[in-house]
Protein backbone atom coordinates (compact mmCIF):
# COMPACT_ATOMS: atom_id res chain seq x y z
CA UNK A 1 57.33 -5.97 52.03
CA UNK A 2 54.63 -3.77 53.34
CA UNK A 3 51.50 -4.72 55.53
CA UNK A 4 48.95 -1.87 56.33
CA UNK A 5 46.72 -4.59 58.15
CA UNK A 6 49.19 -5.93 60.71
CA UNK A 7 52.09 -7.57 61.99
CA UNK A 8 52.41 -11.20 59.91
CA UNK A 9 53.29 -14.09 62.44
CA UNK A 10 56.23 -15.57 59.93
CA UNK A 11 58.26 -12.16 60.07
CA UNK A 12 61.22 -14.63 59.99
CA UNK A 13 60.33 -16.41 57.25
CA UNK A 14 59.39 -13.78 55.35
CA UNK A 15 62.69 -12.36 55.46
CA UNK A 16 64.71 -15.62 54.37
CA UNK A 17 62.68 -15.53 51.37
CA UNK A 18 63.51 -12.10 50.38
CA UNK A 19 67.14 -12.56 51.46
CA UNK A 20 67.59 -15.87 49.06
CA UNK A 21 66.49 -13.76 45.99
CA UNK A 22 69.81 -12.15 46.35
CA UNK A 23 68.77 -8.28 47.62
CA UNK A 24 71.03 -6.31 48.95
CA UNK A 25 68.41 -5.01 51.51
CA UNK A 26 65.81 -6.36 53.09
CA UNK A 27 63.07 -4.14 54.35
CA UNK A 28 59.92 -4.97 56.17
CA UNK A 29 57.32 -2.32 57.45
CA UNK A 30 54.32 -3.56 58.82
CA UNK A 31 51.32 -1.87 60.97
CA UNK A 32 52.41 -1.68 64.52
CA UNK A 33 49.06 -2.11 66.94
CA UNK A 34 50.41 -2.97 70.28
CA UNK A 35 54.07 -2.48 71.92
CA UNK A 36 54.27 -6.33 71.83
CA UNK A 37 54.32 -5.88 68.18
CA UNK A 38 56.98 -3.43 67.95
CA UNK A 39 59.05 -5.66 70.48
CA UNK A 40 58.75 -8.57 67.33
CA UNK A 41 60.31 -6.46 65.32
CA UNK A 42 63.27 -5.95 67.90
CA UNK A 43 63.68 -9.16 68.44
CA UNK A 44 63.57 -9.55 64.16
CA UNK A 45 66.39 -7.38 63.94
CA UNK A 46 68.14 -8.81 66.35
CA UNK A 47 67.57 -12.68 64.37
CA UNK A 48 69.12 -11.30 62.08
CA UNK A 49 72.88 -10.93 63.17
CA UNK A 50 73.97 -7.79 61.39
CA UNK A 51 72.24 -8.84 58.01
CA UNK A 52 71.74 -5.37 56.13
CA UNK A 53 67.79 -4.73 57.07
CA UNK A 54 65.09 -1.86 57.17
CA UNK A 55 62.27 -2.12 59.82
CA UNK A 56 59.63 0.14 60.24
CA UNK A 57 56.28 0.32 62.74
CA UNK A 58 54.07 1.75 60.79
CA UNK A 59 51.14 3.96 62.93
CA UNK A 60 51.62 5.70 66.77
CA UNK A 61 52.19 2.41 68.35
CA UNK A 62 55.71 2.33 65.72
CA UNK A 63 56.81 5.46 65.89
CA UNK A 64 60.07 4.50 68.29
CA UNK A 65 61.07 2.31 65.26
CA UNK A 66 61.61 5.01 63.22
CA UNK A 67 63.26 7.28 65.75
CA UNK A 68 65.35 4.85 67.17
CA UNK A 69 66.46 2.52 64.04
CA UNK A 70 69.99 1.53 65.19
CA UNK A 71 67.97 -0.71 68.20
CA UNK A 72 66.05 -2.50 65.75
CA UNK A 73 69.22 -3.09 63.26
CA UNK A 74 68.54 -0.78 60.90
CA UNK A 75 70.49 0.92 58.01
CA UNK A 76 68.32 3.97 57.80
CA UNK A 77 64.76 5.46 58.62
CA UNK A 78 62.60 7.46 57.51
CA UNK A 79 61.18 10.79 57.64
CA UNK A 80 58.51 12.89 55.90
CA UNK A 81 54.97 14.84 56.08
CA UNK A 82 52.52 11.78 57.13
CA UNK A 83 53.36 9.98 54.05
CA UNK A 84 53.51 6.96 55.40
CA UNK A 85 51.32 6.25 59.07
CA UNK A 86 53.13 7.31 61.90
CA UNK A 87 55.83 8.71 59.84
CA UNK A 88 57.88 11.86 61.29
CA UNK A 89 58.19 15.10 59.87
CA UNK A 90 62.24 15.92 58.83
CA UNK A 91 62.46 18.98 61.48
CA UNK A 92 60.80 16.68 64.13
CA UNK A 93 63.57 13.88 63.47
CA UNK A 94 66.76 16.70 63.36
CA UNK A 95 64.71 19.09 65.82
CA UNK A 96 62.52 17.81 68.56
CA UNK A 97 64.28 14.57 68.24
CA UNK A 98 67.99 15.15 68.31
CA UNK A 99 68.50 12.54 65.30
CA UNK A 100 71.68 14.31 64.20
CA UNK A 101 72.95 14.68 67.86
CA UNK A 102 73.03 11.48 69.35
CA UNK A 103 74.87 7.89 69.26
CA UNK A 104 73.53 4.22 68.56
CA UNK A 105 73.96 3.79 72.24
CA UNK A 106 72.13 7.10 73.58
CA UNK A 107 70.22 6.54 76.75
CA UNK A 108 66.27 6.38 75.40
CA UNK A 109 63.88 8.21 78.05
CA UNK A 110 60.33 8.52 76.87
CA UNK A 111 56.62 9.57 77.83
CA UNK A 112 54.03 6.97 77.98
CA UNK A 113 49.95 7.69 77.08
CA UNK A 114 47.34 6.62 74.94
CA UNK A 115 47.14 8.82 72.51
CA UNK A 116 50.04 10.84 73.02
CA UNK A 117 51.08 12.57 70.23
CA UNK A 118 50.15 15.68 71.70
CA UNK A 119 52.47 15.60 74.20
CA UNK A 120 55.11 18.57 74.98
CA UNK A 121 57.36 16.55 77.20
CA UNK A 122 59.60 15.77 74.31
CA UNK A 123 60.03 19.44 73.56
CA UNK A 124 61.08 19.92 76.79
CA UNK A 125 63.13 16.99 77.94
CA UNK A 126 65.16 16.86 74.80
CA UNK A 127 66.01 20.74 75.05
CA UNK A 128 67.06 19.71 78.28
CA UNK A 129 68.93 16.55 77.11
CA UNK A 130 70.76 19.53 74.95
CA UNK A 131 71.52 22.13 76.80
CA UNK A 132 73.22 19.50 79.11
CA UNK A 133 75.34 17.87 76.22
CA UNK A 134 73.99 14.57 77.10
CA UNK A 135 74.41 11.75 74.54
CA UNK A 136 70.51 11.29 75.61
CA UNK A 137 66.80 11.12 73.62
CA UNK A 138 63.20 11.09 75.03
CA UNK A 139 60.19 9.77 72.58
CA UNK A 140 56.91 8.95 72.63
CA UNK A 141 55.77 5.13 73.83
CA UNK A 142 51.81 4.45 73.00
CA UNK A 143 50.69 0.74 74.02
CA UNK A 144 47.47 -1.07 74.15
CA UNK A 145 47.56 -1.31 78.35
CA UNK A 146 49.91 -1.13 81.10
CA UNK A 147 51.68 -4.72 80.53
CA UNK A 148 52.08 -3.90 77.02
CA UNK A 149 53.60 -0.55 77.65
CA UNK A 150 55.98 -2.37 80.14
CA UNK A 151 56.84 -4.75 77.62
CA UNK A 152 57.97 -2.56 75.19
CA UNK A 153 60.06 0.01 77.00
CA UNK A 154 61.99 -3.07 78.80
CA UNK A 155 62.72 -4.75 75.77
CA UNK A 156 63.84 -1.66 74.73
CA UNK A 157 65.60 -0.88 78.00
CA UNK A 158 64.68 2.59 78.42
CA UNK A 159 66.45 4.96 81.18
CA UNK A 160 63.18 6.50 82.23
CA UNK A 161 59.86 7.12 81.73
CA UNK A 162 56.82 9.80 82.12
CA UNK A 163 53.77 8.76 82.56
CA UNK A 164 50.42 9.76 81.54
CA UNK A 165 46.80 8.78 80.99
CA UNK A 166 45.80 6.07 81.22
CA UNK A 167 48.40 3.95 82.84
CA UNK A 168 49.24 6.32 85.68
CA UNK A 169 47.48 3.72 88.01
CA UNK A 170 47.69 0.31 86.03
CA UNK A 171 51.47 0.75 85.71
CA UNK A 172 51.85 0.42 89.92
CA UNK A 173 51.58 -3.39 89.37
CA UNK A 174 54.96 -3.30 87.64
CA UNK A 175 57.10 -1.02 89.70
CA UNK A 176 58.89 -1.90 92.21
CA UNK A 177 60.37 0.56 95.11
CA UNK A 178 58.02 3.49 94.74
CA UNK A 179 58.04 7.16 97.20
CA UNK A 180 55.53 8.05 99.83
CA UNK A 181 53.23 9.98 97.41
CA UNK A 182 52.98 7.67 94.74
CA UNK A 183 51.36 5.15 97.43
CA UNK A 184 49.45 7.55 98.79
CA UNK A 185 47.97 8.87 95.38
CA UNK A 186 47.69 5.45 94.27
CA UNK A 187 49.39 6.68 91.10
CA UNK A 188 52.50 7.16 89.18
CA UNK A 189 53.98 9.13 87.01
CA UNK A 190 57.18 8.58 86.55
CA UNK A 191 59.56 5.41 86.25
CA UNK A 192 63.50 5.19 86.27
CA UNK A 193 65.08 2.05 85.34
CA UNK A 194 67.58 0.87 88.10
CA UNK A 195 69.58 -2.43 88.36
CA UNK A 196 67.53 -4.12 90.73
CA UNK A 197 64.17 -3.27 87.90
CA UNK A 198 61.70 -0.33 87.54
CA UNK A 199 61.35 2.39 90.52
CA UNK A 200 58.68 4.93 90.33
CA UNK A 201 57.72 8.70 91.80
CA UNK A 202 54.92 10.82 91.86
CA UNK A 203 56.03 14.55 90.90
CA UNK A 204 52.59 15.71 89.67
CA UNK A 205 51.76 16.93 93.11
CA UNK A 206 54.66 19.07 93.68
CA UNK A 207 54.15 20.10 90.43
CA UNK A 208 50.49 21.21 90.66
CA UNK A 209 51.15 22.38 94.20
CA UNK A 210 53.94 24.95 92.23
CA UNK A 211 51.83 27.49 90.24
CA UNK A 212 49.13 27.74 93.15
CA UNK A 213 51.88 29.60 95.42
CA UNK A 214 50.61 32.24 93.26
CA UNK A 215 46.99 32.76 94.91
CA UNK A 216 48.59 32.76 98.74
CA UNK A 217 46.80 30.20 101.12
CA UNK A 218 45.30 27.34 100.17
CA UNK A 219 44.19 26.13 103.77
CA UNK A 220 40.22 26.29 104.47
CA UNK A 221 39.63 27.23 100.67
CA UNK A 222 36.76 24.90 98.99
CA UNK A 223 38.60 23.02 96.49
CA UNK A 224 36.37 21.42 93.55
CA UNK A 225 38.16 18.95 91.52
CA UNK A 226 36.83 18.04 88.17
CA UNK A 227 37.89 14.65 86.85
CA UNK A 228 38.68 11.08 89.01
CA UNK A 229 41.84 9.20 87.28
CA UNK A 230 45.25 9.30 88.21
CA UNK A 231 45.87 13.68 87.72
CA UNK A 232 42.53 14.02 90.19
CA UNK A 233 44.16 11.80 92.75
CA UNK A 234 47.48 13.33 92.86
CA UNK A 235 45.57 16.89 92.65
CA UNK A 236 43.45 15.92 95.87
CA UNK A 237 46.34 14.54 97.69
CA UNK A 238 48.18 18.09 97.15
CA UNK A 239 45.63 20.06 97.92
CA UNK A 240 44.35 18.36 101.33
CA UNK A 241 48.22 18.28 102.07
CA UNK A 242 47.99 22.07 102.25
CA UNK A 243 44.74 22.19 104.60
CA UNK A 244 41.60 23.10 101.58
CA UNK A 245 38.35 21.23 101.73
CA UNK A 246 38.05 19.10 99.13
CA UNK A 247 35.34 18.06 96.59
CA UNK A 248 35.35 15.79 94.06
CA UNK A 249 33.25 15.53 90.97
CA UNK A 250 33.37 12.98 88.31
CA UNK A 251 30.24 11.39 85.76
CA UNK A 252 31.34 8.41 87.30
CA UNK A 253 30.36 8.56 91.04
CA UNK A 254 32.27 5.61 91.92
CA UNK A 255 35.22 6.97 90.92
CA UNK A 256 34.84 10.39 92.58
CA UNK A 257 34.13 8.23 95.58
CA UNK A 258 37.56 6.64 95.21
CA UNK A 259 39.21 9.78 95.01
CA UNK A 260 37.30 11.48 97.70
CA UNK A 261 38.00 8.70 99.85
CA UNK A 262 41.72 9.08 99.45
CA UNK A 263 41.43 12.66 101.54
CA UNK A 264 38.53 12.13 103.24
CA UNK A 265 37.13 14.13 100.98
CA UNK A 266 33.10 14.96 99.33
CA UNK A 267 31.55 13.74 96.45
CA UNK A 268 29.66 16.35 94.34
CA UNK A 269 27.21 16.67 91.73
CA UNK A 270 28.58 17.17 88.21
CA UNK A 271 28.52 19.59 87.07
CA UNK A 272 29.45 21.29 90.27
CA UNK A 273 27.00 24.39 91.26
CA UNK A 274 27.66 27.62 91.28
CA UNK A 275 28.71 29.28 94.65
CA UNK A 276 30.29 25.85 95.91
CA UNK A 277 33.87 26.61 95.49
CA UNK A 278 36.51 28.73 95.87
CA UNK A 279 39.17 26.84 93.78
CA UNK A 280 37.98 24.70 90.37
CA UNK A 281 40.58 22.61 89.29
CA UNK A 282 40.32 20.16 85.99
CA UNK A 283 41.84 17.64 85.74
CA UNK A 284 39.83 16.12 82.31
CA UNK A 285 41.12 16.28 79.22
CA UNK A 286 38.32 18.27 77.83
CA UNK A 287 38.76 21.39 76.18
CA UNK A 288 42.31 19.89 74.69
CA UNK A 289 43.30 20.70 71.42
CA UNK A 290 42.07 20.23 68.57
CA UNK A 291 38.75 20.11 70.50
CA UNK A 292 38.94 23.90 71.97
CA UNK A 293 35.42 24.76 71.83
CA UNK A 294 34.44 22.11 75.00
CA UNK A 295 34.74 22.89 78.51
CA UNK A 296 34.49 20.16 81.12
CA UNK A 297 31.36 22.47 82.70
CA UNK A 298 28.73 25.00 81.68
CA UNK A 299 29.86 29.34 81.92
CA UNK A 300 27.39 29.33 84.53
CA UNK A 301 28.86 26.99 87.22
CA UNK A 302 31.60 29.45 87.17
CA UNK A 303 29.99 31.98 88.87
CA UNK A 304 31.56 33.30 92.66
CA UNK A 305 34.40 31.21 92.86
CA UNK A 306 37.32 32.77 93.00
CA UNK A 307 40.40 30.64 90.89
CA UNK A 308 39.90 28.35 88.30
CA UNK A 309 42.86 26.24 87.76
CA UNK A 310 42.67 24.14 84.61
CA UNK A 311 45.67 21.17 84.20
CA UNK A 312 44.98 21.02 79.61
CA UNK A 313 48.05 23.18 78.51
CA UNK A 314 46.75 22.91 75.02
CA UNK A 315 45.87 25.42 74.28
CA UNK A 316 47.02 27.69 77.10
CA UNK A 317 43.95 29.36 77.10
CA UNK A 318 41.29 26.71 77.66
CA UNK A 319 37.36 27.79 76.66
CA UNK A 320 37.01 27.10 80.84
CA UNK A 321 39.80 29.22 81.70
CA UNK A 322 38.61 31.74 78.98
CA UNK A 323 34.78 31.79 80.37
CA UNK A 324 36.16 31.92 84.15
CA UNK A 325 37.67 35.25 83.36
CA UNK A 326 34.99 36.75 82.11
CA UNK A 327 33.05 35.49 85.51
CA UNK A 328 35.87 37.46 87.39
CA UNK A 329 37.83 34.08 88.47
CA UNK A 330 41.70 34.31 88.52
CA UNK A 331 43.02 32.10 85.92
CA UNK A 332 46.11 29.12 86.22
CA UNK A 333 46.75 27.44 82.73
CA UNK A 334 48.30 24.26 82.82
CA UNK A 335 51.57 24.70 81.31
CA UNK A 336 53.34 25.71 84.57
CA UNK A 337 52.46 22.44 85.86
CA UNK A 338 53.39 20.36 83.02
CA UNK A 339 56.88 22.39 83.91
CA UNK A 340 57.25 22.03 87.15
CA UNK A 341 56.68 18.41 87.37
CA UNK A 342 58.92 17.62 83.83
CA UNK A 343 61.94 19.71 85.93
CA UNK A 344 61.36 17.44 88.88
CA UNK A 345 61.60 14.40 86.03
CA UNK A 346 64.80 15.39 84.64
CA UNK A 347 66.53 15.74 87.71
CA UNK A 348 65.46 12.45 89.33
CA UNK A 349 66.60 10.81 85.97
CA UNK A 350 69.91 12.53 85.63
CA UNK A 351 70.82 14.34 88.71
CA UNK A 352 70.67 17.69 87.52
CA UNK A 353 68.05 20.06 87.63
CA UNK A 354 67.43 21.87 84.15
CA UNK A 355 66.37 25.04 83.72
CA UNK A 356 62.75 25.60 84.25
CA UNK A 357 62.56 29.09 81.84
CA UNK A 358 64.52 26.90 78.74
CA UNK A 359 61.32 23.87 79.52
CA UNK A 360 59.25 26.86 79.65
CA UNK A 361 60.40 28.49 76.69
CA UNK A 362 60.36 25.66 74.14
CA UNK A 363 57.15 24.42 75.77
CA UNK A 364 55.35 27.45 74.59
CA UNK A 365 57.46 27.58 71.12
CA UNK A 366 56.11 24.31 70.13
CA UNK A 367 52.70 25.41 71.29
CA UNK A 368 52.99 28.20 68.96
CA UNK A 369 54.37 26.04 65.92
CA UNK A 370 51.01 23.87 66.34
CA UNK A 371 48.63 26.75 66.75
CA UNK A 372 50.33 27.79 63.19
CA UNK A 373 49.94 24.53 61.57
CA UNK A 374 46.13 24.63 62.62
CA UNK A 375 43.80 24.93 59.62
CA UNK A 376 41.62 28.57 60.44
């Protein structure tokens, strides 16, 4: 049976009355639109005590049960070029996704976002998965909200999670023992499963903190951030940790209050004016592919400041980062971040610290295997 519309309440039924026709097989793919959905079809599989059975989440919300069948009880998946929604490409599955290379029981890591399909973390995190010989796989977890997202990946019992917009601050309420900066960012991104329930840690500051080594000192510059969720907060906790002045500006002023608040910080105007800063950092997702021609602020605004540090890694060369050069501004993409932060990841998961040229590296391959499959 297929449903494109949803996920039918008598799943069980449903399947007894395919079963008593006498089928060998049993297959049931329905449209997945929350993570509590995909955990009825876990707990369908499991019903079933090792009947022979096929289920598939159809759409982003699904795509674990197609990358992780043996969970859900089934015989086989499926791959292919979008032919079905949510479905995986056959390079993805053997590829990116290490179907060939791991066991039923492989530990399950994943990143968590809404949408996140962009996302190079499993790139990275399943090179590193490989170059370590770990019988390991990371995949992508979308959800409705932060409970439903929690939902899932413990009924699923994943190992460990990244996390990204927009549950880097909802997802708090269901951690438990969290570090230092994740309380004082008032954010988290990134969860390990222990036995006594979810822990969490905050490595997007060291992370952003990383690349900016680069320009020399940070204290008494005029720091501008652009943006006011979860990235802003951990970007104006790192940079009033190294002694800069910080600004924030956001279209929503009582969220740029929030933030400012956090580091006893300003509020600006959006977008900021020119002259006001000596460091720009953006923390919005505008600009990200397949939307390149926006920037999160007008090619004037960029005039005499001095570095422009933009957090979309997608493409590397952002139209803001692109239009600060031409103003003279020293340029930080955000893929040395995304890095730096993933490294920090891996090695609180597994303790081992990958190789930050390999996350590098096949970061920037799979950037280049998108840019190619771009229509001109």
């Amino acid at each position: 049976m297929h449903d494109f519309e949803g996920t039918p309440v008598d799943l069980e039924e449903r399947c007894r009355a395919m079963r008593a026709t006498g089928a060998a097989m049993v297959k049931v793919a329905v449209q997945s639109d929350s993570g509590r959905d995909v955990v009825r079809l876990l707990d369908l599989g499991r019903a079933q005590r090792g009947e022979p059975i096929v289920l598939v989440g159809m759409g982003p919300i699904g795509v674990p049960t197609r990358l992780l069948p043996s969970r859900f009880g089934s015989q086989w998946t499926y791959a292919g070029d979008g032919v079905a929604p949510g479905q995986v490409s056959l390079a993805d599955m053997i590829q990116r996704y290490r179907f060939t290379r791991t066991s039923s029981s492989a530990a399950v890591y994943g990143v968590a976002g809404a949408p996140i399909g962009h996302s190079l973390s499993p790139d990275m995190h399943n090179a590193g998965f490989d170059a370590a010989g770990l019988d390991a796989v990371y995949v992508p977890f979308e959800a409705t909200d932060a409970d439903d997202l929690m939902a899932l990946v413990t009924a699923l019992d994943v190992a460990g999670l990244s996390v990204t917009a927009p549950f880097k601050e909802t997802v708090l309420a269901h951690v438990g023992p969290v570090d230092d900066l994740s309380r004082q960012v008032g954010a988290v991104n990134t969860l390990r499963r222990d036995p006594e329930g979810w822990s969490g840690r905050n490595t997007d500051v060291p992370g952003f903190l990383a690349p900016l080594a680069a320009i020399g000192r940070v204290a008494g510059l005029r720091a501008t951030v652009l943006g006011a969720g979860g990235s802003a907060r951990a970007v104006a906790v790192g940079l009033a940790s190294q002694g800069a002045k910080v600004t924030v500006c956001a279209r929503r002023q009582d969220r740029a209050t929030e933030v400012a608040g956090l580091v006893k910080g300003q509020v600006g105007s959006f977008p900021p004016p020119p002259g006001s800063w000596d460091l720009l950092v953006n923390t919005t997702p505008t600009g990200t592919a397949p939307d390149v021609t926006h920037s999160p602020v007008p090619a004037a605004a960029l005039t005499g400041g001095r570095t422009v540090y933009d957090l979309v890694y997608n493409p590397g060369r952002t139209r803001l980062l692109q239009e600060a050069a031409a103003a003279g501004c020293r340029t930080i993409g955000g893929l040395d971040m995304l890095v730096a932060q993933a490294v920090r990841q891996f090695e609180w998961w597994r303790g081992v610290r990958p190789s930050s040229e390999l996350f590098k590296t096949t970061a920037l391959a799979a950037l280049d295997a998108r840019s190619a499959e771009q229509p001109v």
